[in-house]
Protein backbone atom coordinates (compact mmCIF):
# COMPACT_ATOMS: atom_id res chain seq x y z
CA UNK A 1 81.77 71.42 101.00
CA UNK A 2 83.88 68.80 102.23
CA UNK A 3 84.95 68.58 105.71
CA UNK A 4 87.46 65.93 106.42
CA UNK A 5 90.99 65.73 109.05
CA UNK A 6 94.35 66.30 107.48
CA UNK A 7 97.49 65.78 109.61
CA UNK A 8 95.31 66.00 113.03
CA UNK A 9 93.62 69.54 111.54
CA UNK A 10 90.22 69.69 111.11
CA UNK A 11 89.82 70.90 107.15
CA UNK A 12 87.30 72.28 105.18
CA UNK A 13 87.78 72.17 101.20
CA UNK A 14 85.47 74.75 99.05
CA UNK A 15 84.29 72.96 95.93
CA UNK A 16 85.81 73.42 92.34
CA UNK A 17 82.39 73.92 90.98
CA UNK A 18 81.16 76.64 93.92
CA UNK A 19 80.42 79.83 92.82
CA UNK A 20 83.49 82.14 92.44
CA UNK A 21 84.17 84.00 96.00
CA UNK A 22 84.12 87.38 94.37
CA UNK A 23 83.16 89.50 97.38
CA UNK A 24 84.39 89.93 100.97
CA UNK A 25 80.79 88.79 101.65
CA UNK A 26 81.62 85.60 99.85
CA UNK A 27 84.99 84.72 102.00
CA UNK A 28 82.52 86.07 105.34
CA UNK A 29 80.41 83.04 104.54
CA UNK A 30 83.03 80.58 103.94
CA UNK A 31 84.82 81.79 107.08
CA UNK A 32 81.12 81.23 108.86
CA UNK A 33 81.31 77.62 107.26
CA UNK A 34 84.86 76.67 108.85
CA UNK A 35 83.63 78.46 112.13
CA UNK A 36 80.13 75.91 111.93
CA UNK A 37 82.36 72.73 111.01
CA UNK A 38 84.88 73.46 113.46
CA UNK A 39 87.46 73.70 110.57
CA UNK A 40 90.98 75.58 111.26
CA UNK A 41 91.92 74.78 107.33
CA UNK A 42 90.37 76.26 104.69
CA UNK A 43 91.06 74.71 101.19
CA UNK A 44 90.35 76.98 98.03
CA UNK A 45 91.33 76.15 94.70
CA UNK A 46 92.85 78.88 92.73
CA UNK A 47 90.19 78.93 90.16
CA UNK A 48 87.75 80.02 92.26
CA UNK A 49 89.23 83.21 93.19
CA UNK A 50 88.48 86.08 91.12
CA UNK A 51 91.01 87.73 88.61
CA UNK A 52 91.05 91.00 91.30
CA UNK A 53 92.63 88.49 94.32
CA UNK A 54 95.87 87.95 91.83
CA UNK A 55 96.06 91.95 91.12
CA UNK A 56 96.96 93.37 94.44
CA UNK A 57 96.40 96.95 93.53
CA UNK A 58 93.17 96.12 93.82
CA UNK A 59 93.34 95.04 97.65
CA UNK A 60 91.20 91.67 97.58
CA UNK A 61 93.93 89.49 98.30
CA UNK A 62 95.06 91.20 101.14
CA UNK A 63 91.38 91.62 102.46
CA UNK A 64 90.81 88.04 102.14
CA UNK A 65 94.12 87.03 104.08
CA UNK A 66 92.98 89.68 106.69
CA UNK A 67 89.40 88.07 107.06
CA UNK A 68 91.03 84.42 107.43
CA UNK A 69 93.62 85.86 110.09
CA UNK A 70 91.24 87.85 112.15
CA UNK A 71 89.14 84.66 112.85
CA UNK A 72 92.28 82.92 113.36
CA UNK A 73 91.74 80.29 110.34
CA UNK A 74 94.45 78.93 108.05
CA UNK A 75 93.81 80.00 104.54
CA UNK A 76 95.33 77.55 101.84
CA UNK A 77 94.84 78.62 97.99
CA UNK A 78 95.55 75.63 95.99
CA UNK A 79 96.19 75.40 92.31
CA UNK A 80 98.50 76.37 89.60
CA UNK A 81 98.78 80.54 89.68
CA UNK A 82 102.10 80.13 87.62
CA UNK A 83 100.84 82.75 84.79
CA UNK A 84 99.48 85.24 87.81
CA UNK A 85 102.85 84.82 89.47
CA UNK A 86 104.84 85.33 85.79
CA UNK A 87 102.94 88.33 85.41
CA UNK A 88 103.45 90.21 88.39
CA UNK A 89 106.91 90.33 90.80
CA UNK A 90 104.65 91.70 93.38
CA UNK A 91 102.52 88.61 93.89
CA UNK A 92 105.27 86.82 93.51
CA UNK A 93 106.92 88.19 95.90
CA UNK A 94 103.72 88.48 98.09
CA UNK A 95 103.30 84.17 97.53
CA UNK A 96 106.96 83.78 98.61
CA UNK A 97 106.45 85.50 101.57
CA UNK A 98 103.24 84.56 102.85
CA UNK A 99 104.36 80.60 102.43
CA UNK A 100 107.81 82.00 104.45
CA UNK A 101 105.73 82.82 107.24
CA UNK A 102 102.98 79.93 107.07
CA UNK A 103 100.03 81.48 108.47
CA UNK A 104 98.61 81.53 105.10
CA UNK A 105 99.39 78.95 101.95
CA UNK A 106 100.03 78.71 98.15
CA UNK A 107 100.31 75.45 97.08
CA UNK A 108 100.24 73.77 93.04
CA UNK A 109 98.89 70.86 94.30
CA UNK A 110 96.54 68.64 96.63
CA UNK A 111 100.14 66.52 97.96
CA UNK A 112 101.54 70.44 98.91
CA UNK A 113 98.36 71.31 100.75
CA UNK A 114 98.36 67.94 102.57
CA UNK A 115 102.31 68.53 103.27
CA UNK A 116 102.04 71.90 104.77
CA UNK A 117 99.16 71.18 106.83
């Protein structure tokens, strides 16, 4: 993983060719990661997310965001989720309103991550 400073926070970006962080187990460790690299940021693209995180019925998303906010760490998803987003209002709705509040971040690109840090 890459550990680098973004806008004075300390950032830790989980690698496009990492396994796919399928389990709560698997966002524990990467939460254990930013804790050992002093990281506040965590960067995950999109594509490593299973298909469950973009269903919310199915309560991953929501248990992911939960992890990342009970050890105070700053969750940023990055990538295109355009055909997620078409195909459900409620994570759209649910992506509108976590970037509203900020705690938590959906960005398309590298430049949006970098701007909302």
């Amino acid at each position: 993983m890459d550990v680098r400073e973004i806008n004075g926070q300390r950032v830790i970006e989980y690698p496009t060719d990492g396994a796919l962080l399928a389990s709560i187990s698997d966002v524990t460790d990467l939460v254990g990661e930013a804790f050992a690299t002093d990281a506040t940021v965590v960067v995950v693209p999109a594509s490593q997310l299973p298909a469950e995180f973009f269903h919310l019925r199915t309560g991953f998303a929501g248990e992911v965001m939960q992890k990342f906010q009970n050890y105070g760490r700053r969750l940023m998803v990055v990538g295109d989720i355009s055909a997620h987003v078409a195909q459900s209002t409620a994570l759209r709705d649910f992506v509108g309103e976590t970037n509203r509040v900020g705690n938590h971040f959906f960005a398309p690109d590298r430049d949006a991550v970098e701007a909302a840090i």
